[in-house]
C-alpha atoms as a PDB file:
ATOM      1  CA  UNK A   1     118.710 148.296 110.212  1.00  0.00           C
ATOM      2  CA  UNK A   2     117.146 145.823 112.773  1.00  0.00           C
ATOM      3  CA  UNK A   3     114.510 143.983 111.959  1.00  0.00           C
ATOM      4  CA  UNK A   4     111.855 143.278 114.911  1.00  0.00           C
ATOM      5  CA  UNK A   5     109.528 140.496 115.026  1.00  0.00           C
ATOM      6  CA  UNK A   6     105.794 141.749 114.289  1.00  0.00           C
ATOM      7  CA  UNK A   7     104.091 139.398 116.953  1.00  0.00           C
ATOM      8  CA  UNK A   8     106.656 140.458 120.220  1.00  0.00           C
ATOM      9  CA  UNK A   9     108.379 143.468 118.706  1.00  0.00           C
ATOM     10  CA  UNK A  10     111.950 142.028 119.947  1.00  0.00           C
ATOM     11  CA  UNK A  11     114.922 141.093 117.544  1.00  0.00           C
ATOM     12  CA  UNK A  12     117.308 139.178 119.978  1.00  0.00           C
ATOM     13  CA  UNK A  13     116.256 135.801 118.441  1.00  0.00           C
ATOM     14  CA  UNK A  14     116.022 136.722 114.569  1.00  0.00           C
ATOM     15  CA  UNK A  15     117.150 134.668 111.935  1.00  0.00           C
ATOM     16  CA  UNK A  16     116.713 134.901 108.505  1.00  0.00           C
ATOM     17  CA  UNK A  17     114.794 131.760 107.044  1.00  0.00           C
ATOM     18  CA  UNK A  18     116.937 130.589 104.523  1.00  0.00           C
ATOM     19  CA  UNK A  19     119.713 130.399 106.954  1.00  0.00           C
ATOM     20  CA  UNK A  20     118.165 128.679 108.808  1.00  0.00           C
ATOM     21  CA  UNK A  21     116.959 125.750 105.875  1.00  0.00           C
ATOM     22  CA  UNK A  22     120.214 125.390 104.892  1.00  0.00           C
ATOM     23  CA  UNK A  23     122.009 125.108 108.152  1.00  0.00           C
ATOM     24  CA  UNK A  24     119.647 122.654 108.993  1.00  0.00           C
ATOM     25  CA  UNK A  25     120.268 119.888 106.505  1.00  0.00           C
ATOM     26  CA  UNK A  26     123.609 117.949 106.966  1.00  0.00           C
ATOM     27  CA  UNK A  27     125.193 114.737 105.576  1.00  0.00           C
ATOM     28  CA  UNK A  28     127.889 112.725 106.112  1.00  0.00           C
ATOM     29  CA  UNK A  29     129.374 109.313 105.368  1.00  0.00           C
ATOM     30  CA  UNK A  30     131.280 106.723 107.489  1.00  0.00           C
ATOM     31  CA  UNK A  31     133.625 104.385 106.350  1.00  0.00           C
ATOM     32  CA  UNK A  32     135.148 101.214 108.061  1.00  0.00           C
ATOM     33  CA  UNK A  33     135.532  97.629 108.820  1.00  0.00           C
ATOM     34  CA  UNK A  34     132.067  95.701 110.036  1.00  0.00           C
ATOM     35  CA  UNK A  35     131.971  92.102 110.913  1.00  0.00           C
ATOM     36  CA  UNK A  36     129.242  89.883 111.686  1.00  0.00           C
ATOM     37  CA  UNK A  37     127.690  85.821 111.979  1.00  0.00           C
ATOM     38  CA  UNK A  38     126.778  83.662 109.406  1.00  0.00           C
ATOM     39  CA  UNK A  39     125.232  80.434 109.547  1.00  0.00           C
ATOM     40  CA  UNK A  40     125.526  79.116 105.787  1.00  0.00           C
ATOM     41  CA  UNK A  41     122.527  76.801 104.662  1.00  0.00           C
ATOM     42  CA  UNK A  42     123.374  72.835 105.824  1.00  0.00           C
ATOM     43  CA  UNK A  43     126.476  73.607 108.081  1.00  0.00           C
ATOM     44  CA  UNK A  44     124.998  74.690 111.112  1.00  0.00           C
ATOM     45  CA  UNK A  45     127.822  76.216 112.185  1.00  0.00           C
ATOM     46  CA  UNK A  46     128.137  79.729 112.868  1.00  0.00           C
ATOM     47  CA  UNK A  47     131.566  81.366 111.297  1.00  0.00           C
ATOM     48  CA  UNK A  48     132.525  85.056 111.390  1.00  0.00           C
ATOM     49  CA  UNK A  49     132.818  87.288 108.476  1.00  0.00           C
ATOM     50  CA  UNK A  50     134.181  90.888 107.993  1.00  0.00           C
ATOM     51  CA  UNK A  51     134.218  93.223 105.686  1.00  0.00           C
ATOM     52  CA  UNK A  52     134.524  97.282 104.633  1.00  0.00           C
ATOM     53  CA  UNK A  53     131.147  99.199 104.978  1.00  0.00           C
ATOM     54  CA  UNK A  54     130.405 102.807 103.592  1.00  0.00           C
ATOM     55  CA  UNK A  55     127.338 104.372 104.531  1.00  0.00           C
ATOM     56  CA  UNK A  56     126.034 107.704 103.475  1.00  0.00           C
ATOM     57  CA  UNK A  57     123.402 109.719 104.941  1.00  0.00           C
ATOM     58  CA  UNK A  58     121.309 113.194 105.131  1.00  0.00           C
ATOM     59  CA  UNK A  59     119.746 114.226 107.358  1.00  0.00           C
ATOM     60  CA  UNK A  60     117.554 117.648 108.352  1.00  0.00           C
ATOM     61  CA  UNK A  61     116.003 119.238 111.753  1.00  0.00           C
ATOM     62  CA  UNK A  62     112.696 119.676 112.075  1.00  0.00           C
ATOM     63  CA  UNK A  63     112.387 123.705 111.852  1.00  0.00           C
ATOM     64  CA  UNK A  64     114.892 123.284 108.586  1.00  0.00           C
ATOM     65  CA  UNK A  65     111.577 120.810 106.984  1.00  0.00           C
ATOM     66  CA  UNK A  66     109.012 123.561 108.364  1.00  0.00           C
ATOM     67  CA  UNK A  67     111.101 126.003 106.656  1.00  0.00           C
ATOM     68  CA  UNK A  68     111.697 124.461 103.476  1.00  0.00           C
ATOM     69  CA  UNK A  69     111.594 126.859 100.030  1.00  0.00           C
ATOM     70  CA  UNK A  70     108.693 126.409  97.962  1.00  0.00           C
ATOM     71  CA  UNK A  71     108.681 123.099  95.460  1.00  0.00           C
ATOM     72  CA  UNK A  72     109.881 124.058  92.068  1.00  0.00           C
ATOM     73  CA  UNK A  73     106.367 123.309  90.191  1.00  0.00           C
ATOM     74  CA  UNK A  74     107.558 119.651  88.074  1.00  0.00           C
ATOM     75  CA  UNK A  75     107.038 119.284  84.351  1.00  0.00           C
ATOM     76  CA  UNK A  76     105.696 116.554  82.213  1.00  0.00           C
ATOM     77  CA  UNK A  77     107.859 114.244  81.054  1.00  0.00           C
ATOM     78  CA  UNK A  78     107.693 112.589  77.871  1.00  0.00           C
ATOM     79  CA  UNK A  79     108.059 109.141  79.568  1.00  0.00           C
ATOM     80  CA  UNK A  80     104.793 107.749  78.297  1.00  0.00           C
ATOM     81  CA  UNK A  81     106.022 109.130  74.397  1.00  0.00           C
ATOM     82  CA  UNK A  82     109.469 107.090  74.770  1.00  0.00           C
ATOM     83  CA  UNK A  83     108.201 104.209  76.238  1.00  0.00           C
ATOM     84  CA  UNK A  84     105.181 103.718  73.565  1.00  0.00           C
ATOM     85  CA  UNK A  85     107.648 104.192  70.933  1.00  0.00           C
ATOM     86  CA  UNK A  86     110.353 101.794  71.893  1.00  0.00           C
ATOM     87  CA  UNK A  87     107.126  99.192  72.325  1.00  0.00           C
ATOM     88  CA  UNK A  88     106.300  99.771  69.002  1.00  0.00           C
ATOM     89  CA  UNK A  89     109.622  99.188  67.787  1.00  0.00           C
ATOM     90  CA  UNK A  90     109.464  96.034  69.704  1.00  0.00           C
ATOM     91  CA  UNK A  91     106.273  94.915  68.269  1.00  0.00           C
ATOM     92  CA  UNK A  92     107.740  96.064  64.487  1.00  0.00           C
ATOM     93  CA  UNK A  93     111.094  93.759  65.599  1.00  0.00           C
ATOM     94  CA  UNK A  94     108.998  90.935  66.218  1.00  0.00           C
ATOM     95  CA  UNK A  95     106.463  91.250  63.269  1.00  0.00           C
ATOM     96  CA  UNK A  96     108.657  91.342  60.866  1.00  0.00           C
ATOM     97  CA  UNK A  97     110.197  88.930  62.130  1.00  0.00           C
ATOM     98  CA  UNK A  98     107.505  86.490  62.055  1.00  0.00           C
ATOM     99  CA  UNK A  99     106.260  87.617  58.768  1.00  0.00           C
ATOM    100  CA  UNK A 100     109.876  88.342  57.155  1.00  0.00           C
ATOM    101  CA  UNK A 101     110.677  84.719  56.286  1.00  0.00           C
ATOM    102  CA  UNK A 102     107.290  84.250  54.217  1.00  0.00           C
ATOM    103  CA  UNK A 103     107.430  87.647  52.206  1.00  0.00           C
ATOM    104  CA  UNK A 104     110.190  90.146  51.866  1.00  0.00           C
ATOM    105  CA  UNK A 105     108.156  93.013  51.636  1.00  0.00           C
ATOM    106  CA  UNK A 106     106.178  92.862  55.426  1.00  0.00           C
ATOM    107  CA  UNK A 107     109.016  93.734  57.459  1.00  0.00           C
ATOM    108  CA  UNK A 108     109.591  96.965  55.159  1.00  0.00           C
ATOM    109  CA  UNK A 109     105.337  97.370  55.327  1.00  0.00           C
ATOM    110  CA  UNK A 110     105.521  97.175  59.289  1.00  0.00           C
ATOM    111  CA  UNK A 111     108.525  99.797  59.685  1.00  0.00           C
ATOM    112  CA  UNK A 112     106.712 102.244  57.458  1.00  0.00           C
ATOM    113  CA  UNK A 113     103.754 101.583  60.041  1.00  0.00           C
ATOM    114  CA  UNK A 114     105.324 101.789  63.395  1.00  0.00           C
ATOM    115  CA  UNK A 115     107.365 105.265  61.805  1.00  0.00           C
ATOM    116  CA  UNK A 116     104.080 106.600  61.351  1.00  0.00           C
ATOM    117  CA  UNK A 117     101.824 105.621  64.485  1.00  0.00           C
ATOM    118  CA  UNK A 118     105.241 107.286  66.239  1.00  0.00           C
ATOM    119  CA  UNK A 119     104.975 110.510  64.114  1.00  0.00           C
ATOM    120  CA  UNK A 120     101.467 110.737  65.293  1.00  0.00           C
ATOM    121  CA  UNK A 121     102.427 110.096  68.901  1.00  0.00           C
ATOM    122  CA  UNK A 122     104.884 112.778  68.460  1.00  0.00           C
ATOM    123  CA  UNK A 123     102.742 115.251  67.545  1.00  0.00           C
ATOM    124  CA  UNK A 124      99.890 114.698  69.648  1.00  0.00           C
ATOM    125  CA  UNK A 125     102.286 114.844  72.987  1.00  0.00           C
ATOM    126  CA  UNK A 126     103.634 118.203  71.303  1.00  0.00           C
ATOM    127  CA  UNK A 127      99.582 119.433  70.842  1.00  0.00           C
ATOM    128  CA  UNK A 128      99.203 118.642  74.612  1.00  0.00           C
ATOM    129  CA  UNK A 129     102.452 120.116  75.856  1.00  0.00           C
ATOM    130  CA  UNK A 130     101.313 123.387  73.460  1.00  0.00           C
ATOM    131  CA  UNK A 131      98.020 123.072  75.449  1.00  0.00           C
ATOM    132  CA  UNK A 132      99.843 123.110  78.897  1.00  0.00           C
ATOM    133  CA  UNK A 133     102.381 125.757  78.280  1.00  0.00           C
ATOM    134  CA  UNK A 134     100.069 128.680  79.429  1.00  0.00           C
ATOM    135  CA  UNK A 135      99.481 126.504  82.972  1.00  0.00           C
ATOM    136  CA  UNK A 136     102.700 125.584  83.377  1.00  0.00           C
ATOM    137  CA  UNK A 137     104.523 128.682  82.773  1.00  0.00           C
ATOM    138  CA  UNK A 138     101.922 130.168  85.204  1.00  0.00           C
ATOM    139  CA  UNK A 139     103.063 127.643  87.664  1.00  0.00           C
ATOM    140  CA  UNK A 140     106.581 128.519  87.084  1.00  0.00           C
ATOM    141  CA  UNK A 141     105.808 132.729  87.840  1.00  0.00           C
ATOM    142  CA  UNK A 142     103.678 131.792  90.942  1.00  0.00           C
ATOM    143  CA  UNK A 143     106.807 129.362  92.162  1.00  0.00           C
ATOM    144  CA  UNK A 144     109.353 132.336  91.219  1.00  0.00           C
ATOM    145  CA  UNK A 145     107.070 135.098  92.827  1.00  0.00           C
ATOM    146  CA  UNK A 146     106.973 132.748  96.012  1.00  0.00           C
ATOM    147  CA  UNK A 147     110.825 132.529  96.198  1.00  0.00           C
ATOM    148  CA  UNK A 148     111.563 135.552  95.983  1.00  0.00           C
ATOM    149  CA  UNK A 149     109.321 136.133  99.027  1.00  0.00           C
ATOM    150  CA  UNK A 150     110.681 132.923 100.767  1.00  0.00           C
ATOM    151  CA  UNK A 151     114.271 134.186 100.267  1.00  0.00           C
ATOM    152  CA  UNK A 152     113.315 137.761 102.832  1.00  0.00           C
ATOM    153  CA  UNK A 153     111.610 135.908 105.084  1.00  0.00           C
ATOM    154  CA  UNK A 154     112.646 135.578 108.900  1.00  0.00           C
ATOM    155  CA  UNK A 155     112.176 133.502 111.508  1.00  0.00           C
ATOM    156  CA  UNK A 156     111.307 134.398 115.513  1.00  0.00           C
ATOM    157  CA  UNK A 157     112.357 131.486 117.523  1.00  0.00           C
ATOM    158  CA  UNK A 158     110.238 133.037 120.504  1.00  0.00           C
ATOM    159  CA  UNK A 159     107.272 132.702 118.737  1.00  0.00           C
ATOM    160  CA  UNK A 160     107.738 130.390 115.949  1.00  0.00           C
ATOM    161  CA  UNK A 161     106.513 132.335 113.390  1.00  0.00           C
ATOM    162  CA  UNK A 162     107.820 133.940 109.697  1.00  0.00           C
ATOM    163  CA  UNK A 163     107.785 136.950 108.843  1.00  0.00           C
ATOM    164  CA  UNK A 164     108.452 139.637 105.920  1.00  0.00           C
ATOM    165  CA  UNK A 165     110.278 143.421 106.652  1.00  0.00           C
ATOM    166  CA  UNK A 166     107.077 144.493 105.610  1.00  0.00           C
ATOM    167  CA  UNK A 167     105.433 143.092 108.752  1.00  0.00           C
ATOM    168  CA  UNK A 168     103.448 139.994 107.124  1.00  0.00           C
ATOM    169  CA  UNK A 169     103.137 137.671 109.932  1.00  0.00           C
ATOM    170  CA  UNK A 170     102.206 133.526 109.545  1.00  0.00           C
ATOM    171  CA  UNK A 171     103.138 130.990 112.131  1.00  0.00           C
ATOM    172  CA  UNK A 172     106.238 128.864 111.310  1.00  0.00           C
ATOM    173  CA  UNK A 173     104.212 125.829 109.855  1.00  0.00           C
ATOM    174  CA  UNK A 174     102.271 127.948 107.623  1.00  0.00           C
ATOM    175  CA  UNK A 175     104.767 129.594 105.432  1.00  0.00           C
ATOM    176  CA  UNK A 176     102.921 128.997 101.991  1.00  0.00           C
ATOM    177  CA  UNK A 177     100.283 131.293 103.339  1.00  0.00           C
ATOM    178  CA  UNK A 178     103.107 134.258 103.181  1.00  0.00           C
ATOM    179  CA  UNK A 179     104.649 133.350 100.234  1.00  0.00           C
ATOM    180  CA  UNK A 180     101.459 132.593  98.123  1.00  0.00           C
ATOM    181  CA  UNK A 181      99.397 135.160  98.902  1.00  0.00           C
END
């Protein structure tokens, strides 16, 4: 079965999108001896220096970008939660630290402490990620939804522009208006 573009009814230069993504993103690597000039500080004189260089590199076309599948939708991270609580356990450290050598029951006092102000960070990040769930897993059907649309689209070169089988027609910069509606 041929599939014809909606907007010029031809299929000579049909491709299917994600073909196109992917065969548009390469990388490579070269590897080899470099030299160069150096002038080291309070000589003055120039001297020549070599070396072995690796570089590595990606890179993409422009219609492979336009093209691109939908962003898988990001989750929160607990970043703020771990970083708060190794603070605290810094601040504890250095408490009882300061305190330990006049009473031996402070630094015990200020581990209790920091152990509970991080139980209660726990559990409010866990009320706010049980508060986000419904959003984000809605996020994550409206992303899944919109691949499975990006993976039958195709693309006429003639008239840069997407399309589905179906006939749903958007110009080649404007594919989240196919796969999000």
């Amino acid at each position: 079965m041929s599939i014809f573009c909606p907007e010029c009814g031809k299929d000579d230069m049909i491709q299917k999108v994600s073909a196109i993504y992917s065969s548009g993103i390469t990388s490579g690597s070269y590897s080899g001896p470099t030299s160069g000039v150096s002038v080291p500080i309070g000589s003055g004189k120039p001297s020549v220096i070599g070396g072995y260089t690796t570089l590595k590199g990606t890179s993409q076309t422009e219609i492979s970008r336009k093209l691109a599948p939908p962003k898988h939708p990001t989750r929160p991270t607990n970043g703020c939660l771990i970083l708060s609580i190794i603070g605290l356990w810094m601040v504890a450290g250095m408490f009882g630290m300061s305190i330990g050598k006049n009473s031996s029951v402070a630094p015990y006092f200020a581990i209790v402490v920091i152990f509970c102000i991080i139980g209660a960070l726990i559990a409010y990040n866990n009320s706010e990620q049980k508060k986000r769930r419904p959003e984000i897993e809605a996020a994550e059907k409206k992303w899944q939804i919109a691949m499975s649309k990006w993976n039958e689209l195709y693309y006429c070169a003639r008239n840069d522009c997407v399309f589905t089988a179906e006939g749903e027609l958007a110009s080649a910069d404007r594919v989240a208006d196919i796969l999000y509606r």
